[in-house]
PDB file of N, CA and C in Angstrom:
ATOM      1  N   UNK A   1     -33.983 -31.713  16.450  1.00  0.00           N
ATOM      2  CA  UNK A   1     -32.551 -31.630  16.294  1.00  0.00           C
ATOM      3  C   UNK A   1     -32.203 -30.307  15.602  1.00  0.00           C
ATOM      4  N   UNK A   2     -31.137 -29.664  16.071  1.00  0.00           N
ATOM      5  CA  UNK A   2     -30.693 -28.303  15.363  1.00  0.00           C
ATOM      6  C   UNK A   2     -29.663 -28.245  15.331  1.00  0.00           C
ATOM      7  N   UNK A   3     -29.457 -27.943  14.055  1.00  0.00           N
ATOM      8  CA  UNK A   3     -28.032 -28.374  12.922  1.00  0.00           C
ATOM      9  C   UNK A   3     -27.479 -26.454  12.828  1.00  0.00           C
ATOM     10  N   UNK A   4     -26.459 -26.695  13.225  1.00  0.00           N
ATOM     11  CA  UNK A   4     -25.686 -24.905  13.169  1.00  0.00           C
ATOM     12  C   UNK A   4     -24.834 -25.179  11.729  1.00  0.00           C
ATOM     13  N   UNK A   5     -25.149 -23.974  10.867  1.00  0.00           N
ATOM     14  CA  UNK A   5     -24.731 -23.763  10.234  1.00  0.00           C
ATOM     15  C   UNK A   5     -23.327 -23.086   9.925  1.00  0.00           C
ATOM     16  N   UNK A   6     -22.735 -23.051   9.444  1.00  0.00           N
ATOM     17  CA  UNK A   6     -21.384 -21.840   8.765  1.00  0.00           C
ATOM     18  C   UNK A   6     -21.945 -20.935   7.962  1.00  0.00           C
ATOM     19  N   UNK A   7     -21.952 -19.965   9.027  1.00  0.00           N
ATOM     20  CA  UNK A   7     -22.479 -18.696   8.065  1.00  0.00           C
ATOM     21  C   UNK A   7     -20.994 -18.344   7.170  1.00  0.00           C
ATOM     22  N   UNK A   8     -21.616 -18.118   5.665  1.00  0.00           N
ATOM     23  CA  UNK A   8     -20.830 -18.082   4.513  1.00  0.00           C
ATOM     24  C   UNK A   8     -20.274 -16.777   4.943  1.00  0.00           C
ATOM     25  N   UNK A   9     -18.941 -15.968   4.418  1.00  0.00           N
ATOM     26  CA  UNK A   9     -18.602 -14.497   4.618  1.00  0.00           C
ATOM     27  C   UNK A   9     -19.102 -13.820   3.973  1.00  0.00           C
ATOM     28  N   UNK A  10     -19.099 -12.502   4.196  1.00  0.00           N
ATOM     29  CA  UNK A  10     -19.890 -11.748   4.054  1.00  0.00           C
ATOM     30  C   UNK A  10     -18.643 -11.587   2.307  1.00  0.00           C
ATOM     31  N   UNK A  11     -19.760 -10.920   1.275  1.00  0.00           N
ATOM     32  CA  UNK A  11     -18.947 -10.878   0.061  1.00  0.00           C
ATOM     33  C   UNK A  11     -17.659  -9.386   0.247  1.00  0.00           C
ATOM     34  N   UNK A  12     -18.082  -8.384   1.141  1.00  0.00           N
ATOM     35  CA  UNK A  12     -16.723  -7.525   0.836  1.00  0.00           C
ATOM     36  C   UNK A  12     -15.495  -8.328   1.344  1.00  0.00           C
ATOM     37  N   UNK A  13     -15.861  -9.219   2.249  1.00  0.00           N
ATOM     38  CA  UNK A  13     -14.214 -10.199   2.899  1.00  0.00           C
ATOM     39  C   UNK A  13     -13.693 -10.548   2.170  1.00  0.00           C
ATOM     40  N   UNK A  14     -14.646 -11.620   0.948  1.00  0.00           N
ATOM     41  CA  UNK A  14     -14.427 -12.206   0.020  1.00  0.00           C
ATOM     42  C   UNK A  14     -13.488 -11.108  -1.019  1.00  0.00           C
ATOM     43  N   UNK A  15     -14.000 -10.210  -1.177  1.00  0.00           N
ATOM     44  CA  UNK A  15     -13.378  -9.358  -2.467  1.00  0.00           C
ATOM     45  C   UNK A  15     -12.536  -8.492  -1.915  1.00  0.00           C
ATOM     46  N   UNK A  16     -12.016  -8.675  -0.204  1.00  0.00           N
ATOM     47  CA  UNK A  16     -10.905  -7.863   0.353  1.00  0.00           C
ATOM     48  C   UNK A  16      -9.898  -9.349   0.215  1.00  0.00           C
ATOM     49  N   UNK A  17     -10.184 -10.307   0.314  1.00  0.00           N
ATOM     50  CA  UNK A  17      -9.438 -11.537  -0.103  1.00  0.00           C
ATOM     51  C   UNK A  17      -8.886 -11.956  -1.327  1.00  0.00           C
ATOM     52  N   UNK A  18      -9.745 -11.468  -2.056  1.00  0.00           N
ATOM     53  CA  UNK A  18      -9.463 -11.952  -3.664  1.00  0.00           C
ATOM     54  C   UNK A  18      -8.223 -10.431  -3.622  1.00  0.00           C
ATOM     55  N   UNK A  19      -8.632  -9.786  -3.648  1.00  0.00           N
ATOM     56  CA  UNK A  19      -7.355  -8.053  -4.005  1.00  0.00           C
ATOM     57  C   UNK A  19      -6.025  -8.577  -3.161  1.00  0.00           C
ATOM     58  N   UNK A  20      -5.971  -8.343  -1.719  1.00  0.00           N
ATOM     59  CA  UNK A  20      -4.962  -8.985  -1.083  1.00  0.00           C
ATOM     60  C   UNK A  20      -4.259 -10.202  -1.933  1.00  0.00           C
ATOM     61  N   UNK A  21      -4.797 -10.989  -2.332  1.00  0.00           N
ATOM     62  CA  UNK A  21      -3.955 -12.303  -3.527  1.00  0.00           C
ATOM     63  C   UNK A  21      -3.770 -11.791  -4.616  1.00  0.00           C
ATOM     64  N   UNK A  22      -4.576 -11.029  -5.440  1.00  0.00           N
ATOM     65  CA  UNK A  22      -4.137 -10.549  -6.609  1.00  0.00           C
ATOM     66  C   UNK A  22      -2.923  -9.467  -6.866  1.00  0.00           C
ATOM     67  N   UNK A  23      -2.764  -8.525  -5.131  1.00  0.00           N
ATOM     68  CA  UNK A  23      -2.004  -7.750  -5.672  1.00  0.00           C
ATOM     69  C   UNK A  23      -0.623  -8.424  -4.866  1.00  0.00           C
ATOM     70  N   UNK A  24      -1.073  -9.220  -4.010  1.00  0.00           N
ATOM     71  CA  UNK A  24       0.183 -10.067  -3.158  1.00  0.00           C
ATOM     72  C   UNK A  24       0.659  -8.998  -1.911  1.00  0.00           C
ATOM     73  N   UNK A  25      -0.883  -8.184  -1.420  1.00  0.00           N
ATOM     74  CA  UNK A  25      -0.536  -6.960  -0.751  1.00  0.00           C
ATOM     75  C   UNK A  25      -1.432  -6.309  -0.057  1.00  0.00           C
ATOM     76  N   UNK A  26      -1.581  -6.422   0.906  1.00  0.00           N
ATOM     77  CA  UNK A  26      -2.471  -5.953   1.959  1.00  0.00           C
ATOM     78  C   UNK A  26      -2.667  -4.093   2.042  1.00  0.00           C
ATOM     79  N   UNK A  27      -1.389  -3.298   1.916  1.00  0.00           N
ATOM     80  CA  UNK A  27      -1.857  -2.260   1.403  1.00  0.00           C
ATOM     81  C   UNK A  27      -2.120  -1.899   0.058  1.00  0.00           C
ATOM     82  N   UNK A  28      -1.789  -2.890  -0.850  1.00  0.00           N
ATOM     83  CA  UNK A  28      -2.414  -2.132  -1.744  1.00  0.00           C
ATOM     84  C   UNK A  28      -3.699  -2.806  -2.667  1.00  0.00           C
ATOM     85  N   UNK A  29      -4.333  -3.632  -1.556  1.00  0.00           N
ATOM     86  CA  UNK A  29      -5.666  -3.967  -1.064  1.00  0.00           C
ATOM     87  C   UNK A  29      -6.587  -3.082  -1.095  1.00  0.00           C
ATOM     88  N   UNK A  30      -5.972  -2.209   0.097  1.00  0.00           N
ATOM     89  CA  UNK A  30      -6.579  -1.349   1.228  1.00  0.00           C
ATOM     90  C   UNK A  30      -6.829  -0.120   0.196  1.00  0.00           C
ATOM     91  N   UNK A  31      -6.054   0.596  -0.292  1.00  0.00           N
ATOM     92  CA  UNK A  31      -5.960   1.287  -1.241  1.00  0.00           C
ATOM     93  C   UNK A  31      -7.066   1.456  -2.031  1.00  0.00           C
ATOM     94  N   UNK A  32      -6.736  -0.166  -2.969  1.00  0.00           N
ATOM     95  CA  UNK A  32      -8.269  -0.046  -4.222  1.00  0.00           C
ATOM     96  C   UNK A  32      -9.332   0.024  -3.298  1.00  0.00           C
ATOM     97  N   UNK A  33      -9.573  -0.902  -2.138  1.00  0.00           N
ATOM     98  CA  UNK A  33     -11.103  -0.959  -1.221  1.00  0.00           C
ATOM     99  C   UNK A  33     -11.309   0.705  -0.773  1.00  0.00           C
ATOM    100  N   UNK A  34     -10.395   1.528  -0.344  1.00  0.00           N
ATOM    101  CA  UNK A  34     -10.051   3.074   0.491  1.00  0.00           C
ATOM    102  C   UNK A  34     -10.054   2.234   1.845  1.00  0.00           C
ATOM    103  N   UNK A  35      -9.508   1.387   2.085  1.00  0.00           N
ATOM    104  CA  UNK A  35      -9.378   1.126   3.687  1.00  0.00           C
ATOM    105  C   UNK A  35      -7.906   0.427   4.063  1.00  0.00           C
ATOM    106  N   UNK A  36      -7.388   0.864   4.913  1.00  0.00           N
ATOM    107  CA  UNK A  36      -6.317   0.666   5.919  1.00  0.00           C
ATOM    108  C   UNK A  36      -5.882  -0.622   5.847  1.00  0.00           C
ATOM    109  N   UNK A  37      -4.567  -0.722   5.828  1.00  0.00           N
ATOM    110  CA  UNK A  37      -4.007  -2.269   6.014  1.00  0.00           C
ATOM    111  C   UNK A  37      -4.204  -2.673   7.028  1.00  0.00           C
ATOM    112  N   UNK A  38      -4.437  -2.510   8.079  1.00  0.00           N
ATOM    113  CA  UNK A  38      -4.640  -3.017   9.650  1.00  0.00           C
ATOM    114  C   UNK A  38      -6.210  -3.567   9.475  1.00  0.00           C
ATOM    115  N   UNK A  39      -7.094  -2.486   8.542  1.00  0.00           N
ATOM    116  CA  UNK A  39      -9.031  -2.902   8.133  1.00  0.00           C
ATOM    117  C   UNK A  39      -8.787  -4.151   7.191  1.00  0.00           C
ATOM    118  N   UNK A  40      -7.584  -4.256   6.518  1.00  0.00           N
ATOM    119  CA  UNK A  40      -7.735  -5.676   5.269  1.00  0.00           C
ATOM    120  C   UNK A  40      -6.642  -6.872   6.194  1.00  0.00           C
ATOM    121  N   UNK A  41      -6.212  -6.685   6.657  1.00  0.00           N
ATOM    122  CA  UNK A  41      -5.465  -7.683   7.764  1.00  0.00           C
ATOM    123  C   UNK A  41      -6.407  -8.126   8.719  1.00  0.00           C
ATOM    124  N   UNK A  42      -7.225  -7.541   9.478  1.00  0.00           N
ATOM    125  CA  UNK A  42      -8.315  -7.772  10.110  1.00  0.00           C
ATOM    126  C   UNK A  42      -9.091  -8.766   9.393  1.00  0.00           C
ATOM    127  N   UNK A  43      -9.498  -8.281   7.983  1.00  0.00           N
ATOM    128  CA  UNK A  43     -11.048  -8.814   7.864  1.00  0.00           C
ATOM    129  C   UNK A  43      -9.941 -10.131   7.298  1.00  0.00           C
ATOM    130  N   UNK A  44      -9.328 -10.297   6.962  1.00  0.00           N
ATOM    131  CA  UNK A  44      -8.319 -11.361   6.262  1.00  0.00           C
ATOM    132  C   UNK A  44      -8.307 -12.735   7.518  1.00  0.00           C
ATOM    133  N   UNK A  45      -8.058 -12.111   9.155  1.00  0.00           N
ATOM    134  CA  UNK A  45      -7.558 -12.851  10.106  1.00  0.00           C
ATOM    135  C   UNK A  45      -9.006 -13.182  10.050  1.00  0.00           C
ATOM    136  N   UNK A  46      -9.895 -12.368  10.103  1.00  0.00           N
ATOM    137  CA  UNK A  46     -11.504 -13.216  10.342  1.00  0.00           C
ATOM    138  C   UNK A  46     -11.765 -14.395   9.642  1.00  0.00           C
ATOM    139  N   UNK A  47     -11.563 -13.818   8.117  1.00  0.00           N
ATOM    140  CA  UNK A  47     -11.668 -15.010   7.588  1.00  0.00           C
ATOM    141  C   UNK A  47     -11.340 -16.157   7.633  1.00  0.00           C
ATOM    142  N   UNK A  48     -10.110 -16.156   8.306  1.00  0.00           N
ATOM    143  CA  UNK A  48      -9.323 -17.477   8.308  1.00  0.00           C
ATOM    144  C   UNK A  48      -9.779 -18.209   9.807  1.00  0.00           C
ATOM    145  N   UNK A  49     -10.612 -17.320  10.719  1.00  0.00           N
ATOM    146  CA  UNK A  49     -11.233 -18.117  11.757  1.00  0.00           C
ATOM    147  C   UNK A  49     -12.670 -18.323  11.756  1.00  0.00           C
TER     148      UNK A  49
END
């Protein structure tokens, strides 16, 4: 029997997730990370699928 796992996210998603909530802001996410609001909206939509 073979059981599929949920691969956990990768930790920069995680800590492009945590900034996005802390600053209530996708660019200025992007900013502290140096990457693009469209790169922290992305990894944001991943996460949520």
């Amino acid at each position: 029997m073979i059981l599929q796992r949920r691969l956990l996210p990768d930790m920069r998603i995680l800590q492009t997730f945590e900034l996005a909530a802390r600053h209530g802001n996708f660019t200025r996410a992007g900013e502290e990370l140096a990457l693009t609001q469209s790169a922290v909206s992305r990894q944001i939509r991943d996460l949520e699928e």
